[in-house]
C-alpha atoms as a PDB file:
ATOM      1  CA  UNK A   1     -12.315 161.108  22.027  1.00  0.00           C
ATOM      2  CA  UNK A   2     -10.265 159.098  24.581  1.00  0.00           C
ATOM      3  CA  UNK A   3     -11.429 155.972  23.013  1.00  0.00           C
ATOM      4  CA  UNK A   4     -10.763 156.966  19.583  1.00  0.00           C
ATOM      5  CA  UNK A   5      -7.077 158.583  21.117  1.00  0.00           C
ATOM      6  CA  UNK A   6      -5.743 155.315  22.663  1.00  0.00           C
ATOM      7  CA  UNK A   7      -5.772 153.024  19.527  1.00  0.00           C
ATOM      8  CA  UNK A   8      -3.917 155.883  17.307  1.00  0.00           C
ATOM      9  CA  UNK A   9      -1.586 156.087  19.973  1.00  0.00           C
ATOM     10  CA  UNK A  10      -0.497 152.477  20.233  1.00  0.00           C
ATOM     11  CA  UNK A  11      -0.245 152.446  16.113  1.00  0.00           C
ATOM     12  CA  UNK A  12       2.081 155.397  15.874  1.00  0.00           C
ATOM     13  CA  UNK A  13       3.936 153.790  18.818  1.00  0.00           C
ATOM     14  CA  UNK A  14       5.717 151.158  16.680  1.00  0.00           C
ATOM     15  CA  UNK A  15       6.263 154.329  13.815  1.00  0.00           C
ATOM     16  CA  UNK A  16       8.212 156.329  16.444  1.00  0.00           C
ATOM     17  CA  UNK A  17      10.573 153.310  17.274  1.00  0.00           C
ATOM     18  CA  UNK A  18      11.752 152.667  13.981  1.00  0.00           C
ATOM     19  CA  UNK A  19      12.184 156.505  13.318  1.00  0.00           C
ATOM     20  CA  UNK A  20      13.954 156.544  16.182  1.00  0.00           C
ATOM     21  CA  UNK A  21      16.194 153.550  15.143  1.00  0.00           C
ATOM     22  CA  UNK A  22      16.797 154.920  11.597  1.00  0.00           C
ATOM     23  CA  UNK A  23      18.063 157.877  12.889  1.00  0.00           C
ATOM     24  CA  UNK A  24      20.101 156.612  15.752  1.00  0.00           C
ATOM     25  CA  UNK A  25      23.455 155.783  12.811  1.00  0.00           C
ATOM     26  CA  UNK A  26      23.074 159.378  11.371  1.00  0.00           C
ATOM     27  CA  UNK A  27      23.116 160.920  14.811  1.00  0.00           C
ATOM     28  CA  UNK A  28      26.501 158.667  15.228  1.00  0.00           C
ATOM     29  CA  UNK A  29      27.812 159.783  12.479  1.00  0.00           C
ATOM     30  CA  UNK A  30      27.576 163.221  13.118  1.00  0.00           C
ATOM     31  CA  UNK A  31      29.043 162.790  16.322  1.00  0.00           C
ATOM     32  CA  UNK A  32      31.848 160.955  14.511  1.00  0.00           C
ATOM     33  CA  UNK A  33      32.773 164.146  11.963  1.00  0.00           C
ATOM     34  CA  UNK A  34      36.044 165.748  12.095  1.00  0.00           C
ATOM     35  CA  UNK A  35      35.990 169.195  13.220  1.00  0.00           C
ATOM     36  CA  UNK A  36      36.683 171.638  10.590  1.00  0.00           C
ATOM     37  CA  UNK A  37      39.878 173.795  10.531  1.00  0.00           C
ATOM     38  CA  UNK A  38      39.945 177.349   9.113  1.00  0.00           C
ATOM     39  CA  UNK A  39      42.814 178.264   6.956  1.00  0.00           C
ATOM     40  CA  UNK A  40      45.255 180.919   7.157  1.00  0.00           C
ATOM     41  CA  UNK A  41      46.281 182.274   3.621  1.00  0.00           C
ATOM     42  CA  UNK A  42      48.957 185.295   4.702  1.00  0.00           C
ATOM     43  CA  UNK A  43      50.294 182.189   6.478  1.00  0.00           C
ATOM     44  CA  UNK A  44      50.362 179.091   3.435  1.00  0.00           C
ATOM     45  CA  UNK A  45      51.572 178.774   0.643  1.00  0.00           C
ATOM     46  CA  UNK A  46      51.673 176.242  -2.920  1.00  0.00           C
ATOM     47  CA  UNK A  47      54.852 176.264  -4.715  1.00  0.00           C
ATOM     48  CA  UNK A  48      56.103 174.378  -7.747  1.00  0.00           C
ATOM     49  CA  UNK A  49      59.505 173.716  -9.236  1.00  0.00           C
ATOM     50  CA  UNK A  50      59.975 172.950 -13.066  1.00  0.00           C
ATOM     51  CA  UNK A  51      63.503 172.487 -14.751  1.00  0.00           C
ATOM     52  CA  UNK A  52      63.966 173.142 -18.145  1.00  0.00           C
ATOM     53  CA  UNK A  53      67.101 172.729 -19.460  1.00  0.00           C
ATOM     54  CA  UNK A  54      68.474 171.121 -15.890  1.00  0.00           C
ATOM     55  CA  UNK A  55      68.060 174.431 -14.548  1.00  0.00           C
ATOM     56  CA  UNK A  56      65.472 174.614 -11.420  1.00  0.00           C
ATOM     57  CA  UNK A  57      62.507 177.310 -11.746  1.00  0.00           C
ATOM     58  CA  UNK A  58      60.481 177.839  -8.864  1.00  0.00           C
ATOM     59  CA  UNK A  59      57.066 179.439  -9.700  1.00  0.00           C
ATOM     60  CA  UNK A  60      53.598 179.669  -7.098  1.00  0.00           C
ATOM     61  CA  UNK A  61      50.288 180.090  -6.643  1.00  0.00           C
ATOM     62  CA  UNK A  62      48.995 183.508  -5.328  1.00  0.00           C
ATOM     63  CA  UNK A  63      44.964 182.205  -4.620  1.00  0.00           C
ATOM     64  CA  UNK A  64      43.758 178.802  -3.739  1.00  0.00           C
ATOM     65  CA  UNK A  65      41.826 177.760  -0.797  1.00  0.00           C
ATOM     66  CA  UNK A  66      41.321 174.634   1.111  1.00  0.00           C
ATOM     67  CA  UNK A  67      38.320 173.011   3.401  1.00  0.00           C
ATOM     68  CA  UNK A  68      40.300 170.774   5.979  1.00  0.00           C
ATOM     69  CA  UNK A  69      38.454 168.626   9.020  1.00  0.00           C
ATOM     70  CA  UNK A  70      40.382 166.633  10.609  1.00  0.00           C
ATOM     71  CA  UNK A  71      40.758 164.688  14.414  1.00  0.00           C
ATOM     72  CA  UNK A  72      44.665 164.303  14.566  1.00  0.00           C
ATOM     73  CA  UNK A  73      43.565 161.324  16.914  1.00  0.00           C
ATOM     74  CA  UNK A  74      41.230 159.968  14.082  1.00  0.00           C
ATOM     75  CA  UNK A  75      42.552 160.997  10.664  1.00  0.00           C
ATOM     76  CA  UNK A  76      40.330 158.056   9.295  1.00  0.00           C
ATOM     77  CA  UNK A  77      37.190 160.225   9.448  1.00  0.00           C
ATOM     78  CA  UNK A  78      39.085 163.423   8.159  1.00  0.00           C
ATOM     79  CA  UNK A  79      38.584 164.913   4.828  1.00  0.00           C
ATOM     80  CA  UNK A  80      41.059 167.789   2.549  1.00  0.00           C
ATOM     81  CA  UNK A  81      39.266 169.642  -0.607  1.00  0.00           C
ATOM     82  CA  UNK A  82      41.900 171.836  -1.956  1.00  0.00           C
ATOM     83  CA  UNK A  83      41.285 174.332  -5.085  1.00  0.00           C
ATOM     84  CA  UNK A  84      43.720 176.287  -6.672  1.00  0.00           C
ATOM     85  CA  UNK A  85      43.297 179.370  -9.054  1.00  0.00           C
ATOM     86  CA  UNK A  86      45.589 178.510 -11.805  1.00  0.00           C
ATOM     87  CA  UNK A  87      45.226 182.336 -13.355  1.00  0.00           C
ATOM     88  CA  UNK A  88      47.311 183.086 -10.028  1.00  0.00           C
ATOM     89  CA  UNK A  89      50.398 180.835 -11.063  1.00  0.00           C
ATOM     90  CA  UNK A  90      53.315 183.290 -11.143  1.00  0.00           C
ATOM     91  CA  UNK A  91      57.186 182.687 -11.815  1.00  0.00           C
ATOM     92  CA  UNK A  92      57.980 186.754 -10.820  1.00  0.00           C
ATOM     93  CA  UNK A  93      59.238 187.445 -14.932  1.00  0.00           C
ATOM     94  CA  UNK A  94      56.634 189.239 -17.008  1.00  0.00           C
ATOM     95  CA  UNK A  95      57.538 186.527 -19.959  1.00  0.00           C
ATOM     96  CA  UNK A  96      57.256 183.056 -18.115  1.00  0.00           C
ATOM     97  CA  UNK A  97      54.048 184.869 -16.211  1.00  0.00           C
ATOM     98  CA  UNK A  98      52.671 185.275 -20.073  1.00  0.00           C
ATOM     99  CA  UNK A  99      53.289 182.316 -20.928  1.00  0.00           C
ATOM    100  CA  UNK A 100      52.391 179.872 -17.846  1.00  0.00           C
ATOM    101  CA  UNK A 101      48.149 180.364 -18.536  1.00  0.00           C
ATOM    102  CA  UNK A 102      48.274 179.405 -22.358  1.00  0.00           C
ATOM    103  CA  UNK A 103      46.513 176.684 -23.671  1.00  0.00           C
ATOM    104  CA  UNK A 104      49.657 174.510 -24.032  1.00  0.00           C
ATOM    105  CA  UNK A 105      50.436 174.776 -20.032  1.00  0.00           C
ATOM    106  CA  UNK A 106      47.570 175.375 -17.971  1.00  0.00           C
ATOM    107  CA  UNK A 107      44.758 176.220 -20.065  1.00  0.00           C
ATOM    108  CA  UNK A 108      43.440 178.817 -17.710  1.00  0.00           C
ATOM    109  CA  UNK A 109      40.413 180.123 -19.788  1.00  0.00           C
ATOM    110  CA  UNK A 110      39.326 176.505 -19.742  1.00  0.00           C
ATOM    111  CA  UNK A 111      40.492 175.303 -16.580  1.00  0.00           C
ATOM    112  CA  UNK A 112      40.846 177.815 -13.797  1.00  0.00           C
ATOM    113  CA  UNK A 113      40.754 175.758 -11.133  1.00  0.00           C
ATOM    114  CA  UNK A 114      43.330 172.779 -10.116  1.00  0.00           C
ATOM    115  CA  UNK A 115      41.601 170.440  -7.297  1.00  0.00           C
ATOM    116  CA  UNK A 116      42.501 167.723  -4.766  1.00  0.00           C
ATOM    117  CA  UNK A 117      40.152 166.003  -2.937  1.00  0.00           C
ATOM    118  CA  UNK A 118      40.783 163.045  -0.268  1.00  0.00           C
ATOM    119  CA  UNK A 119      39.540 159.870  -0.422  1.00  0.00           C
ATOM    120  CA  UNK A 120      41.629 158.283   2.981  1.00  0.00           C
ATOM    121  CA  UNK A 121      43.688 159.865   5.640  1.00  0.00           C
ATOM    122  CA  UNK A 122      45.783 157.615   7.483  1.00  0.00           C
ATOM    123  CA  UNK A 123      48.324 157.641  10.667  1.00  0.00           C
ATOM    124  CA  UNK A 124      51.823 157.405   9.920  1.00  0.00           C
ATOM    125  CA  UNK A 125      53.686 158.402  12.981  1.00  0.00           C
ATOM    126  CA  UNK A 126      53.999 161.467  15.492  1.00  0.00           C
ATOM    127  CA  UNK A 127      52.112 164.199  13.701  1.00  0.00           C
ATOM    128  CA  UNK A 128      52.120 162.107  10.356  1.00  0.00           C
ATOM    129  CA  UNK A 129      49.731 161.321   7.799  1.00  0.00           C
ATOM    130  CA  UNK A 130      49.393 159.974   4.784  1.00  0.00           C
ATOM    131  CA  UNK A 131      46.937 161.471   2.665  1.00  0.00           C
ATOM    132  CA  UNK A 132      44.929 159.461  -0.299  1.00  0.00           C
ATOM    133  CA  UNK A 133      43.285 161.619  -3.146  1.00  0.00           C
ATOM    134  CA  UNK A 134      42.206 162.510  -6.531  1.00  0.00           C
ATOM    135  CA  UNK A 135      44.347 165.509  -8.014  1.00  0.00           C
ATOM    136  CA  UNK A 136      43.040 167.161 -11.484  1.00  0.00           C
ATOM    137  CA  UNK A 137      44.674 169.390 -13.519  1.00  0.00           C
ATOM    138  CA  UNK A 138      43.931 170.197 -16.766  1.00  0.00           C
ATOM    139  CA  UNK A 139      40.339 168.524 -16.699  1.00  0.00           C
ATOM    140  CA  UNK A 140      42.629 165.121 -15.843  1.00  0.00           C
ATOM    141  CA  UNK A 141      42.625 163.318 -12.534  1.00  0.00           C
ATOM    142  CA  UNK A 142      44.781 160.956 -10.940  1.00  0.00           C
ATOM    143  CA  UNK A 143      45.340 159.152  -7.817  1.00  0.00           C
ATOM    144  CA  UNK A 144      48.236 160.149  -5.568  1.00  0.00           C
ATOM    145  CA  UNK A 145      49.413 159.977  -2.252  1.00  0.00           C
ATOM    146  CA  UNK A 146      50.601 163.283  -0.613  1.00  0.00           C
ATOM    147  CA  UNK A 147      52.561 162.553   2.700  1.00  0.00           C
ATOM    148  CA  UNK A 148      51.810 165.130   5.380  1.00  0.00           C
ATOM    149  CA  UNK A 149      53.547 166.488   8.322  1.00  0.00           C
ATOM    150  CA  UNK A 150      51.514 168.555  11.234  1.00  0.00           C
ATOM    151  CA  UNK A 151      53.371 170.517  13.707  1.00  0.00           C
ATOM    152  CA  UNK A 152      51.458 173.141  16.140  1.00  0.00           C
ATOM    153  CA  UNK A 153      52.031 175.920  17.528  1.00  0.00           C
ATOM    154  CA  UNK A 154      49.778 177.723  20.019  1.00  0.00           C
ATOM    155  CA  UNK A 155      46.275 177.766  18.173  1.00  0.00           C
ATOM    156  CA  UNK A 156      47.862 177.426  15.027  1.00  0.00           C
ATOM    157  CA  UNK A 157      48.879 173.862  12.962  1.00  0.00           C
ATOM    158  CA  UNK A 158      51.089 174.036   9.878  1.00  0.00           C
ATOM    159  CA  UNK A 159      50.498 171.441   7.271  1.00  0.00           C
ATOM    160  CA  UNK A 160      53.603 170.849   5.096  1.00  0.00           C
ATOM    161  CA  UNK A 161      54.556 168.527   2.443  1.00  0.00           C
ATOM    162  CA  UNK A 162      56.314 167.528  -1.038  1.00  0.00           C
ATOM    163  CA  UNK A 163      54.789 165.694  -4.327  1.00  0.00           C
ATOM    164  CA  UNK A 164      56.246 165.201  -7.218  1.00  0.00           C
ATOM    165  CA  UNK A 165      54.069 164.698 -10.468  1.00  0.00           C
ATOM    166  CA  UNK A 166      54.732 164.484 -14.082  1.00  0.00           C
ATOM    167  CA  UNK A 167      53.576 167.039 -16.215  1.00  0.00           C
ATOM    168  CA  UNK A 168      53.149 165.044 -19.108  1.00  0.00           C
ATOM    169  CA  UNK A 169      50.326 162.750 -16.805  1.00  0.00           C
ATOM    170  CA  UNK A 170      48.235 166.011 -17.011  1.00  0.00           C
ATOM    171  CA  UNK A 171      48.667 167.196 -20.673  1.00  0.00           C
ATOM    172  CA  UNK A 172      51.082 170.345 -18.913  1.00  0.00           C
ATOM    173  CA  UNK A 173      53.915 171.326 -21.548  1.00  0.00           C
ATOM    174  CA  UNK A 174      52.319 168.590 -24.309  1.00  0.00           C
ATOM    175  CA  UNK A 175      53.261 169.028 -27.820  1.00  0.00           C
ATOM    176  CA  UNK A 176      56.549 170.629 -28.972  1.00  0.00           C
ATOM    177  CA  UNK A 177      56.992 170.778 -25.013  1.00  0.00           C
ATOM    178  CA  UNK A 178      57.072 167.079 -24.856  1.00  0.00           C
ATOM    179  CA  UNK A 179      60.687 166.854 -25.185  1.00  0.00           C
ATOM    180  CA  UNK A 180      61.728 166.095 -21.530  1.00  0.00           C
ATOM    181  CA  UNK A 181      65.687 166.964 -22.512  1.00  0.00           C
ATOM    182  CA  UNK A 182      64.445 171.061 -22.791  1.00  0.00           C
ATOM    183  CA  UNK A 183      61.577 170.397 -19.809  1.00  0.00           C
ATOM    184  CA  UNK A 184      61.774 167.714 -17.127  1.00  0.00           C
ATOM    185  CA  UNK A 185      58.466 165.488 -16.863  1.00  0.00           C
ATOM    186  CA  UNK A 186      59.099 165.676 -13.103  1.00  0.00           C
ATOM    187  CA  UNK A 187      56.985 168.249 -10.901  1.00  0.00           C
ATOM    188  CA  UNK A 188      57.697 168.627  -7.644  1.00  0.00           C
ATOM    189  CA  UNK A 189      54.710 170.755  -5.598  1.00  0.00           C
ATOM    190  CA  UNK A 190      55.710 172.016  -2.322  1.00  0.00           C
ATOM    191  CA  UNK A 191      52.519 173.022   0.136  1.00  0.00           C
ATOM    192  CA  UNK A 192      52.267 174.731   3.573  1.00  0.00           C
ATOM    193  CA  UNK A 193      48.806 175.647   5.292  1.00  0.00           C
ATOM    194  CA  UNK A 194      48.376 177.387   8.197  1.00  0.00           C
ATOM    195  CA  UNK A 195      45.145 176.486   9.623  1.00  0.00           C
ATOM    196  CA  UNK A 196      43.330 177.217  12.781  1.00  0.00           C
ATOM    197  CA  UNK A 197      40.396 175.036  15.201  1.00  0.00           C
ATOM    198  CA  UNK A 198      42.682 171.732  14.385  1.00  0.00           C
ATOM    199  CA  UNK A 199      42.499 169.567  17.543  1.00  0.00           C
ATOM    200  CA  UNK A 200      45.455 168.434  19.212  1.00  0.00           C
ATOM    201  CA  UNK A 201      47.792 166.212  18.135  1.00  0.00           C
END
């Protein structure tokens, strides 16, 4: 048996190496990954301002959540997924509320969800970032970049931060609604997440 033992031995030798090897840049990467945050909902918060008519209407979403990992130290390796229930949009007036989930705006029965997903994170100053990503709405996605701010506060970090879109880009208000002199093209989304387990800045 010891005869037989010592040649299989020295033949799997070589195997275990390159297993070894192969698995040495996975276990790197792992290292590597962000830590992920939990977030807060009583605490964030998506809100959107339309003006029809020059006249400012600020609307929000009640339900949307949002898978954040991120090393403040190295936002390169970071990632955001954000979804958004756009059933939940609400202006607060039982006729714009009516009307916001028709087929026209935001085609809930056929889109419910909104998404953003990252595709580069990058430093841009004390508690900055700049934050690369696909954002669909309306079964339409385009690239944008969302500039964030990160402030903390005992275990807590609040992620806030302003884009503006055009509604027009994402079939929102298309039609008869096209007429940017009775709606503005220009969307401007207003985030802040509260999230816990972020590292320190």
């Amino acid at each position: 048996m010891q005869t037989l033992a010592r040649p299989l031995l020295r033949a799997a030798a070589p195997l275990a190496l390159a297993a070894a090897l192969l698995a040495a840049p996975w276990a790197a990467q792992a290292q590597n990954k962000a830590p992920a945050a939990q977030l807060v909902p009583a605490a964030s918060e998506i809100v959107f301002t339309t003006t029809p008519m020059g006249v400012p209407v600020e609307g929000r979403f009640g339900k949307f959540s949002a898978t954040v990992a991120l090393d403040p130290k190295k936002p390169e390796g970071g990632s955001v997924a954000l979804s958004i229930d756009t059933g939940s949009a609400r202006f607060g007036t039982p006729e714009l509320d009516g009307e916001v989930g028709k087929p026209v705006w935001l085609a809930v029965a056929k889109f419910p969800q909104a998404t953003f997903q990252s595709t580069r994170i990058s430093a841009a100053g004390a508690g900055r970032f700049q934050v690369a990503g696909k954002l669909t709405i309306k079964g339409t996605s385009q690239d944008v970049v969302v500039p964030v701010q990160v402030t903390q506060s005992g275990a807590t970090s609040t992620a806030t931060g302003t884009l503006k879109i055009k509604r027009l880009g994402f079939k929102v208000g298309d039609g008869e609604w096209a007429d940017t002199s009775m709606l503005a093209d220009d969307v401007q989304i207003r985030f802040k997440l509260a999230l816990t387990g972020l590292p320190p800045l």
